[in-house]
N, C-alpha and C. Protein backbone atom coordinates (compact mmCIF):
# COMPACT_ATOMS: atom_id res chain seq x y z
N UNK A 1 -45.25 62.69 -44.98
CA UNK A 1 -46.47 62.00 -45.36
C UNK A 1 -46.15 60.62 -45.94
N UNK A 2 -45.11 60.31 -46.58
CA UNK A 2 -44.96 59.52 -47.27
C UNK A 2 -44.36 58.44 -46.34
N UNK A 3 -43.74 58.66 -45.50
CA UNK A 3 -42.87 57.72 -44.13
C UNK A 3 -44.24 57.46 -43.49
N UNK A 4 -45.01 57.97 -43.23
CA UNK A 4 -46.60 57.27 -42.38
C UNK A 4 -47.07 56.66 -43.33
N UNK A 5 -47.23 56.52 -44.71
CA UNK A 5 -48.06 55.87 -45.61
C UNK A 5 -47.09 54.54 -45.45
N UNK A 6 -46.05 54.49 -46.10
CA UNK A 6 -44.90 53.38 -45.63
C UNK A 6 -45.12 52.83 -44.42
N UNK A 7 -45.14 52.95 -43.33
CA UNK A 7 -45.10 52.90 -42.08
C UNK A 7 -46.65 51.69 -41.96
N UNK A 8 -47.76 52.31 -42.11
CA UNK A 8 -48.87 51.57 -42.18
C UNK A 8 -49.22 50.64 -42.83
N UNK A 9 -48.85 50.51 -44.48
CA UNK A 9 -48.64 49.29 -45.12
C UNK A 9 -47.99 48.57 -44.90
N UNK A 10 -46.66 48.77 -44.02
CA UNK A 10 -45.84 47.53 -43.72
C UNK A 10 -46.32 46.55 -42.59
N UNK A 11 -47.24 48.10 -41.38
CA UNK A 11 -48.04 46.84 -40.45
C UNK A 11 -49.06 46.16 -40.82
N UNK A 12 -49.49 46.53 -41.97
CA UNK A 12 -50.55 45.80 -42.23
C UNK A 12 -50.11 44.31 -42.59
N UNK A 13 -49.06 44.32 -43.23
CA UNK A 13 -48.44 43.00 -43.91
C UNK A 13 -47.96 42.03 -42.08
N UNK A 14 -48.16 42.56 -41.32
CA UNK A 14 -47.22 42.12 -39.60
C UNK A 14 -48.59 41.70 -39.37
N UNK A 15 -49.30 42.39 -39.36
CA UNK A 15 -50.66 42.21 -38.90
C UNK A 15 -51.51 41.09 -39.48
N UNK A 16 -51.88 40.79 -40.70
CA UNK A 16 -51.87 39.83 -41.65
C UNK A 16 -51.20 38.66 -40.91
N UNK A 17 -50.10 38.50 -41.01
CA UNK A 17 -49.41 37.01 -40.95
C UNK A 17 -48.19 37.88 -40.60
N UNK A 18 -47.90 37.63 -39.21
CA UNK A 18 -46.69 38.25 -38.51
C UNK A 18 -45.58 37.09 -39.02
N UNK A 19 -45.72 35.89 -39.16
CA UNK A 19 -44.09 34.90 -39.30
C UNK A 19 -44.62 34.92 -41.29
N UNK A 20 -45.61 35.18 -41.99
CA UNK A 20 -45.16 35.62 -43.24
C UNK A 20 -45.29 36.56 -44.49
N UNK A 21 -45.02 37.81 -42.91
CA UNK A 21 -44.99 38.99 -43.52
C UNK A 21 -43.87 39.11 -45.16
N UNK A 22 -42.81 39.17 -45.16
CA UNK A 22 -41.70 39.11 -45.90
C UNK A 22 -42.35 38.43 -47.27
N UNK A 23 -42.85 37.45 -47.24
CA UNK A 23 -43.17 36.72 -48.44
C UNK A 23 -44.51 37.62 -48.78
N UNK A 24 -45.58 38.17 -47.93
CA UNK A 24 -46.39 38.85 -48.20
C UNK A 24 -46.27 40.09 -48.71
N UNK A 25 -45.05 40.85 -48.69
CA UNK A 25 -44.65 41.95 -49.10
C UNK A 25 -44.13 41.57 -50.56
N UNK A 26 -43.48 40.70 -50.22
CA UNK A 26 -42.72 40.57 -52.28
C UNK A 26 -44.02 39.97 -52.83
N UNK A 27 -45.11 39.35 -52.38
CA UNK A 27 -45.79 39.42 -52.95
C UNK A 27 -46.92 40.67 -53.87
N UNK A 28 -46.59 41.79 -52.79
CA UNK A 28 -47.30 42.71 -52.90
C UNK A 28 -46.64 43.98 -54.00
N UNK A 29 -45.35 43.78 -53.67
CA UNK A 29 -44.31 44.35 -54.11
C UNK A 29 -44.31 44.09 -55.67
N UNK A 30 -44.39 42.56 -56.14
CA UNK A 30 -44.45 42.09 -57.47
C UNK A 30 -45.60 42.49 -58.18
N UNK A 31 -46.62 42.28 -57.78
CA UNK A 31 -47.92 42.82 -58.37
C UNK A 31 -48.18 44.10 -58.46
N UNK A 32 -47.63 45.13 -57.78
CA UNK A 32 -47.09 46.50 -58.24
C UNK A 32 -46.31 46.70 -59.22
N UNK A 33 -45.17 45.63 -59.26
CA UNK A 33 -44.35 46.48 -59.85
C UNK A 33 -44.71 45.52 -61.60
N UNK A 34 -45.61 44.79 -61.56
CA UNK A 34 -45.93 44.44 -62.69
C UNK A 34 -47.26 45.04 -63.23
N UNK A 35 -47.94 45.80 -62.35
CA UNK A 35 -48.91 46.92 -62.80
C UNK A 35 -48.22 47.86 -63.22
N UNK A 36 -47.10 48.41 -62.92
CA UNK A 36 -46.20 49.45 -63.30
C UNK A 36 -45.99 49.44 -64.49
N UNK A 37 -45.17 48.13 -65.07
CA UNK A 37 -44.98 48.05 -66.11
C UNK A 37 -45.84 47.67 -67.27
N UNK A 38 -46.89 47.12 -66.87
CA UNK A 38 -47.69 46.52 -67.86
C UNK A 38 -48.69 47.96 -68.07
N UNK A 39 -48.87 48.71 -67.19
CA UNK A 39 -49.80 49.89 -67.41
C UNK A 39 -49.74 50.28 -68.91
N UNK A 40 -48.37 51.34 -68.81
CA UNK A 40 -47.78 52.25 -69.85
C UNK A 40 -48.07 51.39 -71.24
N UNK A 41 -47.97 50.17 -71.51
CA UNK A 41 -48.07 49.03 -72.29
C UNK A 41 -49.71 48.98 -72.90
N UNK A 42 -50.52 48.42 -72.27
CA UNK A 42 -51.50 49.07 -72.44
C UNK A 42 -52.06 50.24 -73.15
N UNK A 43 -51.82 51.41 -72.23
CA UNK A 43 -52.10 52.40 -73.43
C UNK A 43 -51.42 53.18 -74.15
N UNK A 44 -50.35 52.51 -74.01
CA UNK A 44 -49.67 52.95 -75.69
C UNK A 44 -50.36 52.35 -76.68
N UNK A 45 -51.15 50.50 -76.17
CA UNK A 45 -51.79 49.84 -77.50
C UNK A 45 -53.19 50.61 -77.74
N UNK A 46 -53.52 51.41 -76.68
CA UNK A 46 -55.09 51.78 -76.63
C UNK A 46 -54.98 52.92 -77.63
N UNK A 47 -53.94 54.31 -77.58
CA UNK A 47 -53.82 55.25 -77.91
C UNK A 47 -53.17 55.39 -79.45
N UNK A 48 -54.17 55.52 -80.30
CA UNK A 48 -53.31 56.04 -81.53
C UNK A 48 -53.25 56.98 -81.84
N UNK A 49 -51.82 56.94 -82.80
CA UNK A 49 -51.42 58.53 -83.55
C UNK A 49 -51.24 59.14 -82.46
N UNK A 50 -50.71 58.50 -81.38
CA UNK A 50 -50.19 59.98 -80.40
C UNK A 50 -51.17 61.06 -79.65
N UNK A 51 -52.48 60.71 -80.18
CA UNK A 51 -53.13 62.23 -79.66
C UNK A 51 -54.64 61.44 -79.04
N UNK A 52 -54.75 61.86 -77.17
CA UNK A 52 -55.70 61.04 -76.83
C UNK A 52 -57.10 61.28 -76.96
N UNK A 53 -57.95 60.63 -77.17
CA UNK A 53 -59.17 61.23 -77.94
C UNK A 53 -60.32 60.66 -76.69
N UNK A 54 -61.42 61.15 -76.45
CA UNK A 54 -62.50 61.08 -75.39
C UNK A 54 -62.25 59.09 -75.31
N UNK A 55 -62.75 58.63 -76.27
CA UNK A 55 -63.10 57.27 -76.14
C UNK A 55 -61.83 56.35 -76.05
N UNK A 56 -60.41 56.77 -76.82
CA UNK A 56 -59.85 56.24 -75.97
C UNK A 56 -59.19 56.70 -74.78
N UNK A 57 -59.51 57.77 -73.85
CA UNK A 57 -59.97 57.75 -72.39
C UNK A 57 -60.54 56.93 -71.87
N UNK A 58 -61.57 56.74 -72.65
CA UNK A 58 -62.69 55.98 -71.59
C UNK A 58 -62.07 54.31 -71.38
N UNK A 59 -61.60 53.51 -72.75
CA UNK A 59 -61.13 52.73 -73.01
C UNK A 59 -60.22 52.15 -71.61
N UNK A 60 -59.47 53.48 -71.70
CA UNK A 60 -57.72 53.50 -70.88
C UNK A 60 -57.99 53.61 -68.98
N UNK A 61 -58.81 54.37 -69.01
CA UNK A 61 -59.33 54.66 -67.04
C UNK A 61 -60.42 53.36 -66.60
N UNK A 62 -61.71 52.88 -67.64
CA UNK A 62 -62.62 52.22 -67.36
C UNK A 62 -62.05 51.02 -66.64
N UNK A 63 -61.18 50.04 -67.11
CA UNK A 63 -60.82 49.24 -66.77
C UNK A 63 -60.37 49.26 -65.57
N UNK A 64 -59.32 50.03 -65.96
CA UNK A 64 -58.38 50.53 -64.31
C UNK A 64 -59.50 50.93 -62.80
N UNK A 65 -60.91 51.69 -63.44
CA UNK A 65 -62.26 52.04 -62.72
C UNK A 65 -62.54 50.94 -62.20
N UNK A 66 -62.99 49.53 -62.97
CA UNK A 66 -63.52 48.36 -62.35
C UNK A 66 -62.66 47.75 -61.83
N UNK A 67 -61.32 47.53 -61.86
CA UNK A 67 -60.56 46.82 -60.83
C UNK A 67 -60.60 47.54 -59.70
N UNK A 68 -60.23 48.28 -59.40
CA UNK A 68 -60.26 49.48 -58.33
C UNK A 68 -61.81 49.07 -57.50
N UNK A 69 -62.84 49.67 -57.90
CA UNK A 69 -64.08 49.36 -57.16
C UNK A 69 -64.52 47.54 -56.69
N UNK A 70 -64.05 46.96 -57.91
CA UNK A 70 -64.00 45.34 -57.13
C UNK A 70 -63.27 44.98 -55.79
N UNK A 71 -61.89 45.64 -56.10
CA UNK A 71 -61.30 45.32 -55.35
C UNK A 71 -62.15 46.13 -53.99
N UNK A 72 -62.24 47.39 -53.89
CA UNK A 72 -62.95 47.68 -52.64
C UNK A 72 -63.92 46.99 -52.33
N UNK A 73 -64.65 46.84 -53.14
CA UNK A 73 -65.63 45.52 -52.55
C UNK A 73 -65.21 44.67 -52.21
N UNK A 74 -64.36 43.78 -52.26
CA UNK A 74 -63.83 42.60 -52.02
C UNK A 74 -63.30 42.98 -50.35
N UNK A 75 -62.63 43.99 -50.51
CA UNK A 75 -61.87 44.49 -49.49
C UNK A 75 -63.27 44.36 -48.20
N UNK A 76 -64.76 45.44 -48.29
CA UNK A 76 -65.85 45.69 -47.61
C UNK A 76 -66.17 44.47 -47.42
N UNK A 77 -66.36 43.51 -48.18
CA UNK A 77 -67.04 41.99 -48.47
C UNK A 77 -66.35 41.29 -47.46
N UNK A 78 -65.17 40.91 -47.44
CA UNK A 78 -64.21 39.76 -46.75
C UNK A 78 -63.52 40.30 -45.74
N UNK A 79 -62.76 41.41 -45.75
CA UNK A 79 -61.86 41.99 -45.39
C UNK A 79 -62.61 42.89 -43.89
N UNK A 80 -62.94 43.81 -43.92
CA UNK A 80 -62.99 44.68 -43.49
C UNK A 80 -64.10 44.50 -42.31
N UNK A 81 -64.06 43.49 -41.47
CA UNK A 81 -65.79 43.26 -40.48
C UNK A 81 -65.32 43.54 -39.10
């Protein structure tokens, strides 16, 4: 499963801009891997005393909720015709 998921994101980046795929990938690559790190960061600042409580849930997913759905829109909006 995971070699077809691989497999399809990389054509997408060929497909996009076949001569600048490569730069489109480290692009894609960086902004992952700086969501990665900046996540955990986050809600460690959201979460106190260790123990997660309803609201800061809501605090910690909401955000992460509206990027996510923008971005699909953006994706439906521009992307996807």
């Amino acid at each position: 499963m995971m070699r077809r998921r691989r497999v399809g994101w990389q054509i997408n980046h060929l497909d996009l801009a076949p001569r600048y795929a490569g730069v489109l990938v480290g692009i894609t690559m960086t902004v992952g891997t700086l969501a990665g790190v900046i996540n955990p960061l986050v809600v460690a600042a959201l979460v106190k005393h260790q123990v997660l409580m309803l609201t800061q849930c809501r605090a910690v997913i909401s955000p992460s909720l509206c990027v996510s759905c923008h971005c699909c829109y953006f994706f439906m909006l521009y992307v996807a015709r």
